[in-house]
C-alpha atoms as a PDB file:
ATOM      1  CA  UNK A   1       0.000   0.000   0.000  1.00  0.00           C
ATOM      2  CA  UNK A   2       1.747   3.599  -1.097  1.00  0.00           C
ATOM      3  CA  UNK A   3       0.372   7.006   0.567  1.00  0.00           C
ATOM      4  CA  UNK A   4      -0.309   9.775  -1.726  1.00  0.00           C
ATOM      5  CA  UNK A   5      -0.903  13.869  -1.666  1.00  0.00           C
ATOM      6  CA  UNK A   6      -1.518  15.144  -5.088  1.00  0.00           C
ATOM      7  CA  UNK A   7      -1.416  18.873  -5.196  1.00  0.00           C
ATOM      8  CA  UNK A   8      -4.043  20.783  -7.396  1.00  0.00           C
ATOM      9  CA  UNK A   9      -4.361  23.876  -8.995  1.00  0.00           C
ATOM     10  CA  UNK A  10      -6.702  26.004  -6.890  1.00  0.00           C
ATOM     11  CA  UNK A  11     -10.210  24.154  -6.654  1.00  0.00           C
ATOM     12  CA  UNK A  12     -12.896  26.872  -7.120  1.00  0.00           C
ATOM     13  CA  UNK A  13     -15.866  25.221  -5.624  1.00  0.00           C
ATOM     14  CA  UNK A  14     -17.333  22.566  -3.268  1.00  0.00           C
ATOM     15  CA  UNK A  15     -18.743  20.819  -6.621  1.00  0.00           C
ATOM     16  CA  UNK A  16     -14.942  20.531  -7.600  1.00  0.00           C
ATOM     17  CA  UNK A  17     -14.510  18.377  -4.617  1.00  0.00           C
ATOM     18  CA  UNK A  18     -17.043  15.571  -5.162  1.00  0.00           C
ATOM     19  CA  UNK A  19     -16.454  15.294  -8.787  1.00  0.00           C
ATOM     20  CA  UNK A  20     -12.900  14.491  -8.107  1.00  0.00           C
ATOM     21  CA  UNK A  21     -14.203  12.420  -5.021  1.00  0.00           C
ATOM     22  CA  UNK A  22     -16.370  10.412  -6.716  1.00  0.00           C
ATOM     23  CA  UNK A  23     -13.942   9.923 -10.050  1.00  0.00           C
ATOM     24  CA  UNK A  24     -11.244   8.598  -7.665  1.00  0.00           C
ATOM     25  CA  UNK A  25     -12.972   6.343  -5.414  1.00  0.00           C
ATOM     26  CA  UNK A  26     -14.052   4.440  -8.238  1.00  0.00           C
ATOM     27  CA  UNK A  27     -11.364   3.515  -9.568  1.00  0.00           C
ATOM     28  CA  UNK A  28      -9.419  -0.002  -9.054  1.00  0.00           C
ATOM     29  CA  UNK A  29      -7.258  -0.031  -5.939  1.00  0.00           C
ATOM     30  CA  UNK A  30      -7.842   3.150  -4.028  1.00  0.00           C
ATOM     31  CA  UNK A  31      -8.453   2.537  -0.380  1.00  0.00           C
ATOM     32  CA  UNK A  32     -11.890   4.596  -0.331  1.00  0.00           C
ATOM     33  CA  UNK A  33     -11.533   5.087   3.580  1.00  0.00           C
ATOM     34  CA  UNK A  34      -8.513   7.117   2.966  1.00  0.00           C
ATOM     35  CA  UNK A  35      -9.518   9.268   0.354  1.00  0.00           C
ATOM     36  CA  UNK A  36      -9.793  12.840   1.217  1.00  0.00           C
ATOM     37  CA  UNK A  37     -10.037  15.763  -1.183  1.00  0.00           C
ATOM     38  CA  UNK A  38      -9.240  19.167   0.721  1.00  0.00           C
ATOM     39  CA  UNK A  39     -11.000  22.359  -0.117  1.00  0.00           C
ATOM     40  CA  UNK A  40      -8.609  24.809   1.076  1.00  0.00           C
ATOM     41  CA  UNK A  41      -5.442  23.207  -0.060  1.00  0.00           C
ATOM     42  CA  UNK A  42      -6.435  21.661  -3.007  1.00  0.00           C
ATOM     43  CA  UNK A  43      -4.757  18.465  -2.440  1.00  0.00           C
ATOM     44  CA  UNK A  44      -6.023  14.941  -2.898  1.00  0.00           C
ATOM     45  CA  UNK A  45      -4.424  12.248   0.052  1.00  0.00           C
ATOM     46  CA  UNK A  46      -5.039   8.558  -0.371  1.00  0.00           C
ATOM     47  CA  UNK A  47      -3.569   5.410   0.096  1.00  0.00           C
ATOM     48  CA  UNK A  48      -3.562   3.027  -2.931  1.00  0.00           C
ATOM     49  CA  UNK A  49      -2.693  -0.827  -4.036  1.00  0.00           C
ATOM     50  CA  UNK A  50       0.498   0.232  -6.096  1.00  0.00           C
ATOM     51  CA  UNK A  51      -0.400  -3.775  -7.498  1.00  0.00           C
ATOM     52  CA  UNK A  52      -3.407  -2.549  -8.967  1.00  0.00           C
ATOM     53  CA  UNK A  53      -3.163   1.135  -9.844  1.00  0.00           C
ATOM     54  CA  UNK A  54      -0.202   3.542 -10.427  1.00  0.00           C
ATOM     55  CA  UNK A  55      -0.137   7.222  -8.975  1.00  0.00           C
ATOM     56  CA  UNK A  56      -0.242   8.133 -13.208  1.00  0.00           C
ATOM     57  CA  UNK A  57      -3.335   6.573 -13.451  1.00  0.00           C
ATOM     58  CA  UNK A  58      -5.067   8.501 -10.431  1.00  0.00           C
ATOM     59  CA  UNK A  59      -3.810  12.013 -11.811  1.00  0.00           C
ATOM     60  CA  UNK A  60      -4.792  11.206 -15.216  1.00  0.00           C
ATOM     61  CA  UNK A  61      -8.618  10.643 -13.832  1.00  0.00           C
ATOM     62  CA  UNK A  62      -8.377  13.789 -12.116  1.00  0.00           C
ATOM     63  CA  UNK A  63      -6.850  15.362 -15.378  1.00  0.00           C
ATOM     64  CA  UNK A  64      -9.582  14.145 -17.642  1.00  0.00           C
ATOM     65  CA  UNK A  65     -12.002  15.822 -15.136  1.00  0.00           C
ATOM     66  CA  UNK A  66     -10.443  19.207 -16.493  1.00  0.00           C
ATOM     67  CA  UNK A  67      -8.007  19.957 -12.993  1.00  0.00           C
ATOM     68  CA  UNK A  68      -4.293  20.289 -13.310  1.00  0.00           C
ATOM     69  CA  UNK A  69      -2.086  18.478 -11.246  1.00  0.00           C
ATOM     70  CA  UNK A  70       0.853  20.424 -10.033  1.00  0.00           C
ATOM     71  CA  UNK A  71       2.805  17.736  -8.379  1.00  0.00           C
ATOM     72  CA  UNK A  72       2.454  14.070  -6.516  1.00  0.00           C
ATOM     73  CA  UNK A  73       4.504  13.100  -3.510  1.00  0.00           C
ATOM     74  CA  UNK A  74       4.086   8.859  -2.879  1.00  0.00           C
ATOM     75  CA  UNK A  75       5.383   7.497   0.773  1.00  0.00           C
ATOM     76  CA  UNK A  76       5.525   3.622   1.438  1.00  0.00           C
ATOM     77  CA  UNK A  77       3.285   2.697   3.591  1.00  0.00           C
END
C-alpha cells in the first residue's frame, strides 16, 4: 500500500470536490476510507494498491475531469 498527496491547482468550488471524489474512489485499488479531497489546499491524500493502480493513473482521472495536477509526492506505507 503507497500514501499519496496530489497537489491541485486552486479548486474553485465545493462541486470541484465531489467530482474528483467520486472519479477517484471508483477507480481499481484506491483505499476509499482514505480518500480525502481538501477544499482549502487543493490536495487529494489517499492510500492506494500500487499492485493494482499507479499514482499516473489517479492524476490522469483527475486530469480528464479538467483539474491540473501540479505535483504528486508517494510514501511507502
Amino acid at each position: 500500500m503507497q500514501k499519496a498527496t496530489i497537489q491541485l491547482e486552486t479548486l474553485t468550488c465545493p462541486s470541484c470536490l465531489q467530482k474528483i471524489e467520486n472519479a477517484v474512489k471508483s477507480l481499481t485499488g484506491i483505499e476509499k476510507e482514505s480518500l480525502k479531497v481538501l477544499f482549502n489546499s487543493s490536495k487529494v491524500k489517499l492510500n492506494f494498491d500500487d499492485q493494482k493502480i499507479s499514482i499516473n493513473e489517479i492524476e490522469n482521472a483527475i486530469k480528464k475531469l479538467g483539474y491540473v495536477v501540479k505535483k504528486s509526492q508517494v510514501k511507502a506505507q
